[in-house]
N, C-alpha and C. Protein backbone atom coordinates (compact mmCIF):
# COMPACT_ATOMS: atom_id res chain seq x y z
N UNK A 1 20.85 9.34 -6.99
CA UNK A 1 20.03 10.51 -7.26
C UNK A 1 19.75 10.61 -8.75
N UNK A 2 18.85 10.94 -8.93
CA UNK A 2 18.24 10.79 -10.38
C UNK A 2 18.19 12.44 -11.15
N UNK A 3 18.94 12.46 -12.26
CA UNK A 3 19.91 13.83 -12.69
C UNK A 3 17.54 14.39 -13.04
N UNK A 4 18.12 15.64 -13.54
CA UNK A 4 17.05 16.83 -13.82
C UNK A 4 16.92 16.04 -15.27
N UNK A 5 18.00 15.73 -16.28
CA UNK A 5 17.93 15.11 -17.78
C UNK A 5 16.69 13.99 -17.38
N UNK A 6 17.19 12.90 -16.33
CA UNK A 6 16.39 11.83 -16.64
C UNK A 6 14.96 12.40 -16.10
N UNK A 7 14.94 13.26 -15.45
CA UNK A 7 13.13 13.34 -14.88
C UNK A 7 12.62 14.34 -15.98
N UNK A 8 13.09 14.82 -16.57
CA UNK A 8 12.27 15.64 -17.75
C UNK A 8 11.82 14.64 -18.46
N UNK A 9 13.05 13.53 -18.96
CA UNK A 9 12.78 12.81 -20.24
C UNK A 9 11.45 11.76 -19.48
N UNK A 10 11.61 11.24 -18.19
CA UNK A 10 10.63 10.42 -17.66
C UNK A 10 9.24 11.07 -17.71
N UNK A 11 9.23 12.68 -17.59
CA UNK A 11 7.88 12.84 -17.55
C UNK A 11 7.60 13.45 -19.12
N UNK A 12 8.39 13.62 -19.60
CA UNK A 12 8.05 13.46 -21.35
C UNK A 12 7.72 12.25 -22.07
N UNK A 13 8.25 11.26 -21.83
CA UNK A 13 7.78 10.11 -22.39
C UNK A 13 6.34 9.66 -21.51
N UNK A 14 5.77 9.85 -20.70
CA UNK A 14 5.00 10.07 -19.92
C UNK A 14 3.39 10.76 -20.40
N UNK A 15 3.84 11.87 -20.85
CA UNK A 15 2.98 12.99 -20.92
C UNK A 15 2.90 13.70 -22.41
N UNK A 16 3.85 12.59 -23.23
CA UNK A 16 4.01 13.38 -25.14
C UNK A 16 3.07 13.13 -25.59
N UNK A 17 1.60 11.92 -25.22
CA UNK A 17 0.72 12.11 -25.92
C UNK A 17 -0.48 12.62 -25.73
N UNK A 18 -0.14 13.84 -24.80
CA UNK A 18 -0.84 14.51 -24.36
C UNK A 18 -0.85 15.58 -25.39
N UNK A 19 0.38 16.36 -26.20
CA UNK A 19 0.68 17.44 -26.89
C UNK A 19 0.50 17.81 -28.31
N UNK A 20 0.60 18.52 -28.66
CA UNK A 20 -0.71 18.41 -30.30
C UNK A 20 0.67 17.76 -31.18
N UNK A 21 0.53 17.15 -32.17
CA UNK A 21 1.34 16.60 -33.26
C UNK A 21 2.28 18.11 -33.31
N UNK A 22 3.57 17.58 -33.48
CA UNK A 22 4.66 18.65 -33.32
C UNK A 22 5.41 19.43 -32.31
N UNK A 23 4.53 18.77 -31.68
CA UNK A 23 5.37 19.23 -29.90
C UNK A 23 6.31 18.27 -29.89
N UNK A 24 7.62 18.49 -29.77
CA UNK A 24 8.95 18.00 -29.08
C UNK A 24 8.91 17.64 -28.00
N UNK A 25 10.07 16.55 -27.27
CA UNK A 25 11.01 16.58 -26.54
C UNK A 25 11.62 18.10 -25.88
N UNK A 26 12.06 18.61 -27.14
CA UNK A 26 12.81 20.25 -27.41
C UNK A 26 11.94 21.07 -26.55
N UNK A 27 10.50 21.02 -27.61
CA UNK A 27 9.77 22.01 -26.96
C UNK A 27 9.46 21.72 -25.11
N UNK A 28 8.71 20.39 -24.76
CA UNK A 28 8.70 20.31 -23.39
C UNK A 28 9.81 20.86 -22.80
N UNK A 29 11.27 20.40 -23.32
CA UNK A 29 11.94 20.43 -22.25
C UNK A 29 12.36 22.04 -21.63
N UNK A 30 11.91 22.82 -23.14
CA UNK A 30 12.19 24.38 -22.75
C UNK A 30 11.26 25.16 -21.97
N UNK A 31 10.03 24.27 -22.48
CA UNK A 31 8.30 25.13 -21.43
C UNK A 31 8.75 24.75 -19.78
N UNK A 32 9.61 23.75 -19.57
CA UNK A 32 9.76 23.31 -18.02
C UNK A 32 11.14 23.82 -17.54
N UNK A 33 11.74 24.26 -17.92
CA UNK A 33 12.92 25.35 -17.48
C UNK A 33 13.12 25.70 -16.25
N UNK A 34 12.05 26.63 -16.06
CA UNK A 34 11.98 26.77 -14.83
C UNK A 34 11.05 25.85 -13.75
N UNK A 35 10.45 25.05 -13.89
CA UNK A 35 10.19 24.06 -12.95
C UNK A 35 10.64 22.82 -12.43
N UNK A 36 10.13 23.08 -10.90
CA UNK A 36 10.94 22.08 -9.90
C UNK A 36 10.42 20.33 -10.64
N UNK A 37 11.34 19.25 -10.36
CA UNK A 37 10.67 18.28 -10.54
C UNK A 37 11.04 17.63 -9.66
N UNK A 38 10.01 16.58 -9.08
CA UNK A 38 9.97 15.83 -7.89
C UNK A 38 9.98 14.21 -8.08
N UNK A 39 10.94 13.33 -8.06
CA UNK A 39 10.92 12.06 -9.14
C UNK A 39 9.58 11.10 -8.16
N UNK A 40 9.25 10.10 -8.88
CA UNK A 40 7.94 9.26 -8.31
C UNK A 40 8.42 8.10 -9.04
N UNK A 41 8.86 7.58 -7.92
CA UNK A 41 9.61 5.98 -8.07
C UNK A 41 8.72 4.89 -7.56
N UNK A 42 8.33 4.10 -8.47
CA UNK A 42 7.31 2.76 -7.75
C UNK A 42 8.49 1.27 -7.86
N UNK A 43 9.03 0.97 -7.03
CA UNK A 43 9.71 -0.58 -7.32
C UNK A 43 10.68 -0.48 -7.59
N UNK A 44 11.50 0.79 -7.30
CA UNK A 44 13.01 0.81 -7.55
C UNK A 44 13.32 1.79 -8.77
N UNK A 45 11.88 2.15 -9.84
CA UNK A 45 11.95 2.12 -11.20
C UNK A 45 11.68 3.68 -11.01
N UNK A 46 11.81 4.23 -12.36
CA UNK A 46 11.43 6.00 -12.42
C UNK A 46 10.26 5.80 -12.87
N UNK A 47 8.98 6.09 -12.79
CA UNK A 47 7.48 5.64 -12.90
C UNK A 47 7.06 7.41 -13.36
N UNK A 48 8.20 8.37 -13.33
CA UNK A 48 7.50 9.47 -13.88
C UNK A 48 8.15 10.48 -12.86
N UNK A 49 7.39 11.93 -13.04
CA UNK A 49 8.00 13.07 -11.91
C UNK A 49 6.56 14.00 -11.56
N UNK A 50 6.59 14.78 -10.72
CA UNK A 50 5.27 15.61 -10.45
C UNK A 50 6.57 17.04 -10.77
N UNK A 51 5.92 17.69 -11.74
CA UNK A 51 6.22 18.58 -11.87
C UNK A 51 5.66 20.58 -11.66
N UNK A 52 5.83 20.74 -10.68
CA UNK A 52 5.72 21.82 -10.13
C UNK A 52 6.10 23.44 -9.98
N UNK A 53 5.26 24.00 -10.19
CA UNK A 53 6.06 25.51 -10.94
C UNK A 53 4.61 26.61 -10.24
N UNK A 54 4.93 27.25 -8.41
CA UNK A 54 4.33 27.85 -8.23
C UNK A 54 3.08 27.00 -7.27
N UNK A 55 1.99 27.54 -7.74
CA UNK A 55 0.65 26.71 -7.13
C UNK A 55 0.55 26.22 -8.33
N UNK A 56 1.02 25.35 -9.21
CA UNK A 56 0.64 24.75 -10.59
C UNK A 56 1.37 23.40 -10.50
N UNK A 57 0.93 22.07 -10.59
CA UNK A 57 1.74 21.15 -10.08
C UNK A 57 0.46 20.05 -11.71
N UNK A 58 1.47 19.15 -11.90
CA UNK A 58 1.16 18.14 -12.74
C UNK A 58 1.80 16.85 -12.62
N UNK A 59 0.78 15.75 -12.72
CA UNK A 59 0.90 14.63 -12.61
C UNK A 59 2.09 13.72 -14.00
N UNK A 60 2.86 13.79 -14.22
CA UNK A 60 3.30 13.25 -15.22
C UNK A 60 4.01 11.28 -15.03
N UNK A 61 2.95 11.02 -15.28
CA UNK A 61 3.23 9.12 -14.65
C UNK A 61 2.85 8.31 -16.07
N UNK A 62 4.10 7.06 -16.47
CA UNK A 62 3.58 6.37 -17.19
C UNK A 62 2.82 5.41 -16.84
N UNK A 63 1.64 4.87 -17.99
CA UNK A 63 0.17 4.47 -17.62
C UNK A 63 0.69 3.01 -16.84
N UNK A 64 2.07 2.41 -17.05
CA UNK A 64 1.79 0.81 -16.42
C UNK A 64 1.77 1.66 -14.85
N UNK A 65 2.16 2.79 -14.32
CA UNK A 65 1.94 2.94 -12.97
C UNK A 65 0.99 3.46 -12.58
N UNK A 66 0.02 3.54 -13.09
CA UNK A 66 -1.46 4.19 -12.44
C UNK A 66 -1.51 3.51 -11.49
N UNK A 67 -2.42 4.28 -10.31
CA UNK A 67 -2.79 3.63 -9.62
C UNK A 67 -1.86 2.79 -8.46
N UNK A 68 -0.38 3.17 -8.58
CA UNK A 68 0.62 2.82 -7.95
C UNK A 68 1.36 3.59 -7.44
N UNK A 69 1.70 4.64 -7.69
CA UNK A 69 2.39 5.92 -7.80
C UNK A 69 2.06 6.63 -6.38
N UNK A 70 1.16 7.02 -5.97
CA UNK A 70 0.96 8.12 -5.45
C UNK A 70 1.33 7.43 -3.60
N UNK A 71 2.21 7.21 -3.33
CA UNK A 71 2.65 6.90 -2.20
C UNK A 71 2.22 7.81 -0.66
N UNK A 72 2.12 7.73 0.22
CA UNK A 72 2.11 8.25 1.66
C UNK A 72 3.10 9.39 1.54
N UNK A 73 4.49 8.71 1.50
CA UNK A 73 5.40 10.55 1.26
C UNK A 73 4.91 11.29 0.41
N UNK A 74 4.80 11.16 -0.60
CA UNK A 74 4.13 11.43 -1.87
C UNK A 74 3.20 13.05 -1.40
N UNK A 75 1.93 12.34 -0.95
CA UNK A 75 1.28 12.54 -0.53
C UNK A 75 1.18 13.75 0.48
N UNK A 76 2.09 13.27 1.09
CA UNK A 76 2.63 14.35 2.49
C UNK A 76 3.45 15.55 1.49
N UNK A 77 4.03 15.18 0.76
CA UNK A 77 4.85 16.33 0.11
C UNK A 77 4.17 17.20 -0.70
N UNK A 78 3.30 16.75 -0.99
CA UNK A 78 2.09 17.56 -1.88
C UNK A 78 1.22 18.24 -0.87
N UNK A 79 1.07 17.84 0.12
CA UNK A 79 0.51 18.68 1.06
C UNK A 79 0.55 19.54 1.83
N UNK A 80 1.93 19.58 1.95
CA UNK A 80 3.05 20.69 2.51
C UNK A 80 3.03 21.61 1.08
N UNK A 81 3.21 21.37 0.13
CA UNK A 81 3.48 22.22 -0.67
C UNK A 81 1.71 23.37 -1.09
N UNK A 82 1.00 22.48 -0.74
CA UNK A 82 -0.29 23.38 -0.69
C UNK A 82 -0.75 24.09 0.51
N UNK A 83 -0.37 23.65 1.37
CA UNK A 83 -0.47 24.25 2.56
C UNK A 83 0.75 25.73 2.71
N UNK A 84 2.02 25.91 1.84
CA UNK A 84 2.59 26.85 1.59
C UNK A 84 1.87 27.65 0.62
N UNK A 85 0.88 26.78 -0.54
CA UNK A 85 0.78 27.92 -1.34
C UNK A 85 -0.82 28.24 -1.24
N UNK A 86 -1.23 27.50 -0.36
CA UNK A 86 -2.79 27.74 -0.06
C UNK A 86 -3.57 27.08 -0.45
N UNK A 87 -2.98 26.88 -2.08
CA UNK A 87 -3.93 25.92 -3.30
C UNK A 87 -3.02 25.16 -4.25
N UNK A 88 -3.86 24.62 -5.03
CA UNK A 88 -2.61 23.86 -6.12
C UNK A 88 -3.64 24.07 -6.98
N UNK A 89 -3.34 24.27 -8.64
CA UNK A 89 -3.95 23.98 -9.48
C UNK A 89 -3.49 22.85 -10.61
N UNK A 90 -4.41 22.45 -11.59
CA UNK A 90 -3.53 21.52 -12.37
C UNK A 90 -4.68 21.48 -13.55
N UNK A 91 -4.48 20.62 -14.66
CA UNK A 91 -5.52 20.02 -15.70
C UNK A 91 -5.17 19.03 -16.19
N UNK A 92 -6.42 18.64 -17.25
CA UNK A 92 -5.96 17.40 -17.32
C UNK A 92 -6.53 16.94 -18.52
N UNK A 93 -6.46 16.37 -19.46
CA UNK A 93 -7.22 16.27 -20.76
C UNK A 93 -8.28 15.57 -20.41
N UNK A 94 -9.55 15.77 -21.45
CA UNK A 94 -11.16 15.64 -21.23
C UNK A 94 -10.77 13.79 -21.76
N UNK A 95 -10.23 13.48 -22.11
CA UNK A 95 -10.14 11.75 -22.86
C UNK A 95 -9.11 11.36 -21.20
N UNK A 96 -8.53 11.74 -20.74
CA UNK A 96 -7.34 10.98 -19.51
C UNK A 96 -8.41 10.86 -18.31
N UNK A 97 -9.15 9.62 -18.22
CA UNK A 97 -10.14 9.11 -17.21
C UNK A 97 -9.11 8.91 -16.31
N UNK A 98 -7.87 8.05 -16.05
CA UNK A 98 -7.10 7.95 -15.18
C UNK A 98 -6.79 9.33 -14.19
N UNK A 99 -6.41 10.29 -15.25
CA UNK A 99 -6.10 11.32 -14.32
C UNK A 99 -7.28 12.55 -13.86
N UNK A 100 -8.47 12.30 -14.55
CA UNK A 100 -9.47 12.72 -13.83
C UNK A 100 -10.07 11.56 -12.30
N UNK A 101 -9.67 10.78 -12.28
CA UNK A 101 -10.09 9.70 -11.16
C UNK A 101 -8.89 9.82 -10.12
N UNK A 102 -7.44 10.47 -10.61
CA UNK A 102 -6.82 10.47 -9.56
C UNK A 102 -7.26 12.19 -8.95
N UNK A 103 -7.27 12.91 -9.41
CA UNK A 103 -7.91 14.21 -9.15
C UNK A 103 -8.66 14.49 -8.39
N UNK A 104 -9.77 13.80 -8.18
CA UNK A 104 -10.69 13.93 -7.67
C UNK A 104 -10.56 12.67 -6.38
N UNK A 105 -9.91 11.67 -6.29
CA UNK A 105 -9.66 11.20 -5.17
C UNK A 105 -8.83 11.79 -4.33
N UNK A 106 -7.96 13.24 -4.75
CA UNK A 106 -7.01 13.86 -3.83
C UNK A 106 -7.58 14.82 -3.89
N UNK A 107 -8.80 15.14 -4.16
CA UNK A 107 -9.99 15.85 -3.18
C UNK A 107 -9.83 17.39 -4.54
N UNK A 108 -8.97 17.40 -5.67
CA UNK A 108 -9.39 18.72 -6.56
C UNK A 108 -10.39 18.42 -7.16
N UNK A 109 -11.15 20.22 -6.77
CA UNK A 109 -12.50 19.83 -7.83
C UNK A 109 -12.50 20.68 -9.32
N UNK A 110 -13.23 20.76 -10.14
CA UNK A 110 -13.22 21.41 -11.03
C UNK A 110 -13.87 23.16 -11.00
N UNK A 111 -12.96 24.22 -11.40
CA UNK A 111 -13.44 24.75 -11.64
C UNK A 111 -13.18 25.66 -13.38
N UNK A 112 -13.36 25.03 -14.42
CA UNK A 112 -13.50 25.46 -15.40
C UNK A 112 -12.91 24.37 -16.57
N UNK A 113 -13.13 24.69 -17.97
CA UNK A 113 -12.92 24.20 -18.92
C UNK A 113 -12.25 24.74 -20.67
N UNK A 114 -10.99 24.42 -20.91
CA UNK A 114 -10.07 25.03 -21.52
C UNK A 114 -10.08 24.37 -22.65
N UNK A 115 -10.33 24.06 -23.75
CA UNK A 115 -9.99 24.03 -25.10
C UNK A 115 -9.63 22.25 -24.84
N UNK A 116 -10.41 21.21 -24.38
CA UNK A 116 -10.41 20.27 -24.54
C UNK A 116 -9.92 19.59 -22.81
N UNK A 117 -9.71 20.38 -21.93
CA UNK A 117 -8.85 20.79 -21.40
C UNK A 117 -9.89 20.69 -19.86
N UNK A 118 -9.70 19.74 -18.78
CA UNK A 118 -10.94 20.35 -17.80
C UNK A 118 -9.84 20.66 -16.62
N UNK A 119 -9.85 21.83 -15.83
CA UNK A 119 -9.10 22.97 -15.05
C UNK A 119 -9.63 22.28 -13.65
N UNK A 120 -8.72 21.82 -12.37
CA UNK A 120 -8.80 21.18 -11.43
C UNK A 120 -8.42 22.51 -10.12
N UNK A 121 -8.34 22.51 -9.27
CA UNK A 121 -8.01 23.25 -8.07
C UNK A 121 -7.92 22.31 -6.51
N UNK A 122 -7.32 22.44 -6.20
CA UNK A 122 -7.26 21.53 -4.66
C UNK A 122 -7.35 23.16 -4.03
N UNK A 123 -7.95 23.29 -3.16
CA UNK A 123 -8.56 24.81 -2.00
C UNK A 123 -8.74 23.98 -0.58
């Protein structure tokens, strides 16, 4: 079983260059406190975590696993979890083509745009 330490740090190393110069380790690890994390293992390996807090869920995967990651359970578990909350929301930076292409193949569309920032919804 893979501790709460290693899936923060997996989806921090993951997702740090997403955060403006001066964002921590520290800081991520305190903004995610209260959220669930769900590990996403490709090949035995920790490939990242989907981290989830509410109807607010984020993709946090390092780039050698694009495109590998998103498994059948996966899949099913994310769907149960929207089907409890009705919807999911998420974003995703306007430069991360990867994660606008996975977005939109799991059917969220856009509805709005945040400070560099384009705002996704699965309904």
């Amino acid at each position: 079983m893979t501790s709460r330490a290693d899936l923060i740090a997996a989806a921090w190393s993951a997702s740090s260059w997403q955060f403006p110069s001066g964002y921590t380790a520290d800081d991520f690890t305190a903004a995610v406190a209260d959220w669930e994390f769900w590990p996403v293992v490709v090949g035995g390996e920790l490939a990242g975590a989907l981290i989830v807090k509410d109807c607010e869920m984020h993709a946090c995967i390092k780039p050698e696993y694009f495109k590998r990651w998103a498994t059948p359970g996966l899949y099913r578990k994310v769907m149960r979890h929207y089907r409890k909350c009705g919807r999911i929301t998420t974003m995703v930076r306007t430069a991360h083509d990867a994660g606008h292409e996975f977005v939109k193949r799991f059917g969220f569309v856009v509805y709005g745009v945040n400070d560099g920032v384009i705002l996704y919804e699965l309904r």
